[in-house]
PDB file of N, CA and C in Angstrom:
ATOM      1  N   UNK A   1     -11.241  10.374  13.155  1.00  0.00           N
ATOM      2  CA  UNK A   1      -9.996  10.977  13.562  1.00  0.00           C
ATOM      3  C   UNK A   1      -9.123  11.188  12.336  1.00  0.00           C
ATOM      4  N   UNK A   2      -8.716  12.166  12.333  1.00  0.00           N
ATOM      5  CA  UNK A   2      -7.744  12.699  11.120  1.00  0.00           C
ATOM      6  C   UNK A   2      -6.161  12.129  11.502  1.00  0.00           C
ATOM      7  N   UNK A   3      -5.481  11.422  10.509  1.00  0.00           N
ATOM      8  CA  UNK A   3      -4.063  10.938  10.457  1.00  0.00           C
ATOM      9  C   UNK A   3      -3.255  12.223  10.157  1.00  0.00           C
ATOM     10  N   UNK A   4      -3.901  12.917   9.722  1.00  0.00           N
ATOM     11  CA  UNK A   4      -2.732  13.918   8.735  1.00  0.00           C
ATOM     12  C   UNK A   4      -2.993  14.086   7.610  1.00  0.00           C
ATOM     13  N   UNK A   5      -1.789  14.780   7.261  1.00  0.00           N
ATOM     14  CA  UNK A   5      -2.410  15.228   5.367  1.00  0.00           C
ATOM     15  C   UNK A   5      -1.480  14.484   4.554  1.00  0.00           C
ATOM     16  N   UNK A   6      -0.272  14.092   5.063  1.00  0.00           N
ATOM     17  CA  UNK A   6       0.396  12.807   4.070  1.00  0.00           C
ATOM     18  C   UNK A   6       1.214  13.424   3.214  1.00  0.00           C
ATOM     19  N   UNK A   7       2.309  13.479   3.009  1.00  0.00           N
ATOM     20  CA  UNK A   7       2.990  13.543   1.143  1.00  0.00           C
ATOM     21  C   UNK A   7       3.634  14.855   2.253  1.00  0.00           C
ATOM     22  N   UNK A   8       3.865  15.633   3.376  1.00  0.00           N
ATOM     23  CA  UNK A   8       4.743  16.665   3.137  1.00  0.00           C
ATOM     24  C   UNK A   8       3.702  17.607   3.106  1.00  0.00           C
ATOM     25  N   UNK A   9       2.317  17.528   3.030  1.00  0.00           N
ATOM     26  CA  UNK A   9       1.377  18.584   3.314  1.00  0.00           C
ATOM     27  C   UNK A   9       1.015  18.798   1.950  1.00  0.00           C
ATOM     28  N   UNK A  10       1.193  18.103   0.668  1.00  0.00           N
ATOM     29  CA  UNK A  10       1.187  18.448  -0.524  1.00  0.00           C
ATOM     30  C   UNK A  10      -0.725  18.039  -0.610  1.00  0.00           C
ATOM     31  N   UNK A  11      -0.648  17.299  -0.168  1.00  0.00           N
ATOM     32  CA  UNK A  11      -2.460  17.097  -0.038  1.00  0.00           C
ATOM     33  C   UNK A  11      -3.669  17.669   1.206  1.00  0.00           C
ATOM     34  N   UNK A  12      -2.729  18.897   1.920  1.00  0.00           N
ATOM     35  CA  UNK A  12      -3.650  19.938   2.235  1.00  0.00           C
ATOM     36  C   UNK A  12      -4.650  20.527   1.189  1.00  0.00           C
ATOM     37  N   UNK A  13      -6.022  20.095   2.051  1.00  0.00           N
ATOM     38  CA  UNK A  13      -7.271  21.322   1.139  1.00  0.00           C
ATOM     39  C   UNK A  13      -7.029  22.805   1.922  1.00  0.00           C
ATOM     40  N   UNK A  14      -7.745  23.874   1.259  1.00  0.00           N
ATOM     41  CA  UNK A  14      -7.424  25.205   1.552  1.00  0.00           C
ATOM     42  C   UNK A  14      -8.266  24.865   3.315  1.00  0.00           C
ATOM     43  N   UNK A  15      -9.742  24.288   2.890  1.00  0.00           N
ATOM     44  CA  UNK A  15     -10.139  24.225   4.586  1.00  0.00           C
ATOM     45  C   UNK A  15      -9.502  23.222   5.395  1.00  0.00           C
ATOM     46  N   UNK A  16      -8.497  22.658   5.333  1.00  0.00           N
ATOM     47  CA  UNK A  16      -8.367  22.110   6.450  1.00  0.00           C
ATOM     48  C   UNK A  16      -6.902  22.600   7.013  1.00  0.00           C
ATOM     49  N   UNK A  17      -5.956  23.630   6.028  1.00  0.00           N
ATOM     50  CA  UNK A  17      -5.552  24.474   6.429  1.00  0.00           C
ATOM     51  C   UNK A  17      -5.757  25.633   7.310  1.00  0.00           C
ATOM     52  N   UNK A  18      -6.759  26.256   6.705  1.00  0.00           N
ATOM     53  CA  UNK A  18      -7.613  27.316   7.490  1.00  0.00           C
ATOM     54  C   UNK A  18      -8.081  26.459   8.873  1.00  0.00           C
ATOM     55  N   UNK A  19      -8.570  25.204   9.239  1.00  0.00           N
ATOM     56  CA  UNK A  19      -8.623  24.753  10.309  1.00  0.00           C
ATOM     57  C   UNK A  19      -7.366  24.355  11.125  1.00  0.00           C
ATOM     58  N   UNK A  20      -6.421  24.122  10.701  1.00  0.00           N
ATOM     59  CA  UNK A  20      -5.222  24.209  11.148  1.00  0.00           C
ATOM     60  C   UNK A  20      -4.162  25.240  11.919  1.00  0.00           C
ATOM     61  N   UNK A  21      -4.539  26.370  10.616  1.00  0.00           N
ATOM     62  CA  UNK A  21      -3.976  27.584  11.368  1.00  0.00           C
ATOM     63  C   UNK A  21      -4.195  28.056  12.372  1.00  0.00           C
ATOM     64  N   UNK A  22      -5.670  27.989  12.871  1.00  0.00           N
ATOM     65  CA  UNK A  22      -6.732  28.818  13.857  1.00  0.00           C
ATOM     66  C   UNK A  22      -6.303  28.313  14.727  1.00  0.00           C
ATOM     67  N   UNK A  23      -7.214  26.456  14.977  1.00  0.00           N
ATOM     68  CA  UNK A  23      -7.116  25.877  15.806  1.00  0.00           C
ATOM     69  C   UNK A  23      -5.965  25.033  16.594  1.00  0.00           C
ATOM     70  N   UNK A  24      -5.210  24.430  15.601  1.00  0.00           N
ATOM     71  CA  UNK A  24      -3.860  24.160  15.737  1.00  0.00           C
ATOM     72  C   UNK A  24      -2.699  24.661  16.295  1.00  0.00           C
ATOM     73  N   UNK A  25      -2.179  25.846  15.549  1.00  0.00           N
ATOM     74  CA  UNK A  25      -1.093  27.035  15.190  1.00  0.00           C
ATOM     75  C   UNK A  25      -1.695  28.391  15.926  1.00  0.00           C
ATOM     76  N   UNK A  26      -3.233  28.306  16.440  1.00  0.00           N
ATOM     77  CA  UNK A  26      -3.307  29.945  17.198  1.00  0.00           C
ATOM     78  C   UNK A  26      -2.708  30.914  15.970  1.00  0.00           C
ATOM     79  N   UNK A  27      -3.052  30.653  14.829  1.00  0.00           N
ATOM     80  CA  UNK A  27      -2.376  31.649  13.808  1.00  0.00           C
ATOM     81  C   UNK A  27      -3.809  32.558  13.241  1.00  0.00           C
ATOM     82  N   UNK A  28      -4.380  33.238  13.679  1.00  0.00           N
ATOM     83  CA  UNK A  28      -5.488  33.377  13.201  1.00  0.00           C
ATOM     84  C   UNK A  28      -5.596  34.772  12.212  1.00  0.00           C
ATOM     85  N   UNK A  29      -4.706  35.332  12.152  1.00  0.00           N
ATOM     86  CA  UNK A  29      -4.343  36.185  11.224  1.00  0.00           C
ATOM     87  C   UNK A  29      -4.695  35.487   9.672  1.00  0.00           C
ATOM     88  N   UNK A  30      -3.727  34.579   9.625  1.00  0.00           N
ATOM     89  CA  UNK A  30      -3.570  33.574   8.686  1.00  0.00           C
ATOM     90  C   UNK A  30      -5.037  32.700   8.560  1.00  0.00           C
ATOM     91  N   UNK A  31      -5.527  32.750   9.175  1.00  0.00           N
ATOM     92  CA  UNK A  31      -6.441  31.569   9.319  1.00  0.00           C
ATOM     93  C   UNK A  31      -7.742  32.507   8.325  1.00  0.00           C
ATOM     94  N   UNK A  32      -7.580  33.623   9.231  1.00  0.00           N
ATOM     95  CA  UNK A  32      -9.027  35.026   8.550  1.00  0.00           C
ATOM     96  C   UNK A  32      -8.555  35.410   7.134  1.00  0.00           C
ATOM     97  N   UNK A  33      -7.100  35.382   7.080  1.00  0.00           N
ATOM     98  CA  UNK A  33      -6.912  35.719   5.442  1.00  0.00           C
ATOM     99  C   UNK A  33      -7.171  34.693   4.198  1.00  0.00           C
ATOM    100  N   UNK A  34      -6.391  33.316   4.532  1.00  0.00           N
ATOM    101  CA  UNK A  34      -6.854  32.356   3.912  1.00  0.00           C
ATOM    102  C   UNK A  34      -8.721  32.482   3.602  1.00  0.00           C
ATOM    103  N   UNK A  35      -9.522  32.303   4.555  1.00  0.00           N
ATOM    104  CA  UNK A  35     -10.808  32.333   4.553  1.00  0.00           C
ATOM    105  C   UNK A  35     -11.509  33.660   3.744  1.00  0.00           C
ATOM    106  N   UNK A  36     -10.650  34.655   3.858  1.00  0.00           N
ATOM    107  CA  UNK A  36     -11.233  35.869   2.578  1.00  0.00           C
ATOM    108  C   UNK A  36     -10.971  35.587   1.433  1.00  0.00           C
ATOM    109  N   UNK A  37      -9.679  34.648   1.120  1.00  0.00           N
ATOM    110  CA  UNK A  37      -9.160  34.366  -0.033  1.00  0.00           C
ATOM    111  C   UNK A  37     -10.121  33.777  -0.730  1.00  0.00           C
ATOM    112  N   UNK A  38     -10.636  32.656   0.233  1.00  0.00           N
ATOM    113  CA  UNK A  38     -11.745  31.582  -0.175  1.00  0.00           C
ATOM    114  C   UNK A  38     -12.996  32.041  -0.857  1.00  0.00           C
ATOM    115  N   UNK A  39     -13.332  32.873   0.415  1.00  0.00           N
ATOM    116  CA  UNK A  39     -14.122  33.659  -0.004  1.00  0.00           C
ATOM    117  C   UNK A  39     -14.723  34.440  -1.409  1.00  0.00           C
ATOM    118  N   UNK A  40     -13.515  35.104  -1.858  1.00  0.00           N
ATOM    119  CA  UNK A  40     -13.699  35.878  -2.660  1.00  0.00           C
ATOM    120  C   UNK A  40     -12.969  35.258  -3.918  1.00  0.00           C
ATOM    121  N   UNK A  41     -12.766  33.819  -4.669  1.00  0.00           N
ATOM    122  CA  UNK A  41     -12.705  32.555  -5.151  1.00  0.00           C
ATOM    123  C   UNK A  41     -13.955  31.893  -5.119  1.00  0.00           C
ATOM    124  N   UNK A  42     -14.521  31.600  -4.360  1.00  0.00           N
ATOM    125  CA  UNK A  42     -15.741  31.520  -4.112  1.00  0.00           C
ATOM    126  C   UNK A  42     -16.714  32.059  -5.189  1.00  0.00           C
ATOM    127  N   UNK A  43     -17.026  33.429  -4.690  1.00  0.00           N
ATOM    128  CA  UNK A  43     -17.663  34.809  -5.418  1.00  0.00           C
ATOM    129  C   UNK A  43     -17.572  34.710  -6.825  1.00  0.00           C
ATOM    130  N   UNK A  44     -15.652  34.527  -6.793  1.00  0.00           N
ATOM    131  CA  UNK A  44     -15.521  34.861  -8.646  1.00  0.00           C
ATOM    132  C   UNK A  44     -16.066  33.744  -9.450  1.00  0.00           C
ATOM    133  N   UNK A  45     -15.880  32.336  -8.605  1.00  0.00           N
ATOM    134  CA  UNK A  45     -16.298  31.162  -9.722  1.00  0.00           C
ATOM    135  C   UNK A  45     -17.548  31.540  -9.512  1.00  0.00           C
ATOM    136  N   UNK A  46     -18.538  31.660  -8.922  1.00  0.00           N
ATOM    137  CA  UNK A  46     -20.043  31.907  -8.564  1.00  0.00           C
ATOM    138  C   UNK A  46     -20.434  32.641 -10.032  1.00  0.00           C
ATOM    139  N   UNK A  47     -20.094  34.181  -9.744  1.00  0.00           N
ATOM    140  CA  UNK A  47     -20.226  34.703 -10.672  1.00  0.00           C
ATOM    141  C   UNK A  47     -19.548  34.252 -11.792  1.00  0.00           C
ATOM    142  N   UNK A  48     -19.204  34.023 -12.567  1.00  0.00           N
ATOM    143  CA  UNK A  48     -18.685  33.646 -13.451  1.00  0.00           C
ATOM    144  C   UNK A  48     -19.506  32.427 -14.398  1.00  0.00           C
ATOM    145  N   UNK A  49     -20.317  31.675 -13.218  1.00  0.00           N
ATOM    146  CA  UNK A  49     -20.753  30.379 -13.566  1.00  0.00           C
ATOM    147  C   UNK A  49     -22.403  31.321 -14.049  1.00  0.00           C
ATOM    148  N   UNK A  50     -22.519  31.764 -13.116  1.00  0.00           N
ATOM    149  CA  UNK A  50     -23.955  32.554 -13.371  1.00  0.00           C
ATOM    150  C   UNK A  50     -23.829  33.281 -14.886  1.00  0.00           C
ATOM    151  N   UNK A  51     -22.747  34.104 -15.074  1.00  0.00           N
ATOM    152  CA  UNK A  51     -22.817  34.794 -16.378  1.00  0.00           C
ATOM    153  C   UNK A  51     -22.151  33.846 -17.281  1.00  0.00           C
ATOM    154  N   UNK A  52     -22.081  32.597 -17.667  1.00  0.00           N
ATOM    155  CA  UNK A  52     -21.942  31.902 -18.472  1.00  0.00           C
ATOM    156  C   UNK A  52     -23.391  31.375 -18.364  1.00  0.00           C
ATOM    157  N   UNK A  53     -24.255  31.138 -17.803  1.00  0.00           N
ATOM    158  CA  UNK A  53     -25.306  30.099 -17.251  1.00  0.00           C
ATOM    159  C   UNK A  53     -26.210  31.176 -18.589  1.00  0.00           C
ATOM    160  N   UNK A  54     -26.170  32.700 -17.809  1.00  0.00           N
ATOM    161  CA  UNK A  54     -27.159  33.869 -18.314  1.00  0.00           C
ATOM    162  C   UNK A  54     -26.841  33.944 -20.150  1.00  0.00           C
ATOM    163  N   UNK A  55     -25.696  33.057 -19.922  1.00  0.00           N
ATOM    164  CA  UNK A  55     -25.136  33.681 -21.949  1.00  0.00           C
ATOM    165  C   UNK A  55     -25.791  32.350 -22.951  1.00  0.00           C
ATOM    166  N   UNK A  56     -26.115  31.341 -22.029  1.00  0.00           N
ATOM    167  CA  UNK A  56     -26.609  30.288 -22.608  1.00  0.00           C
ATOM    168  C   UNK A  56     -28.070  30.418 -22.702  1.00  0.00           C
ATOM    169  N   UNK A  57     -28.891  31.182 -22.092  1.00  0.00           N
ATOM    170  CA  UNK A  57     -30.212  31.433 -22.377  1.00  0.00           C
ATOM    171  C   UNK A  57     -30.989  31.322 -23.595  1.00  0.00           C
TER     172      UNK A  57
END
């Protein structure tokens, strides 16, 4: 069981926001944007890690 996030929300992760908004708050606007955000953060460190990975060859 989850207590909360503590401190004023200062120790929200991005997913348990995004679980918050949806399920919580019915905010799901918010909930699908956060999650593209992620998304595509995601992608950039991905790539990024790959073309550093490819430069070390």
């Amino acid at each position: 069981m989850l207590t909360g996030t503590g401190a004023g929300g200062s120790t929200t992760t991005i997913s348990i926001f995004i679980y918050e908004a949806f399920f919580r708050h019915n905010d799901i606007g918010v909930a699908v944007a956060a999650s593209l955000i992620l998304l595509a953060l995601s992608f950039a460190a991905l790539t990024g890690l790959l073309r550093l990975a490819g430069a070390r060859r």
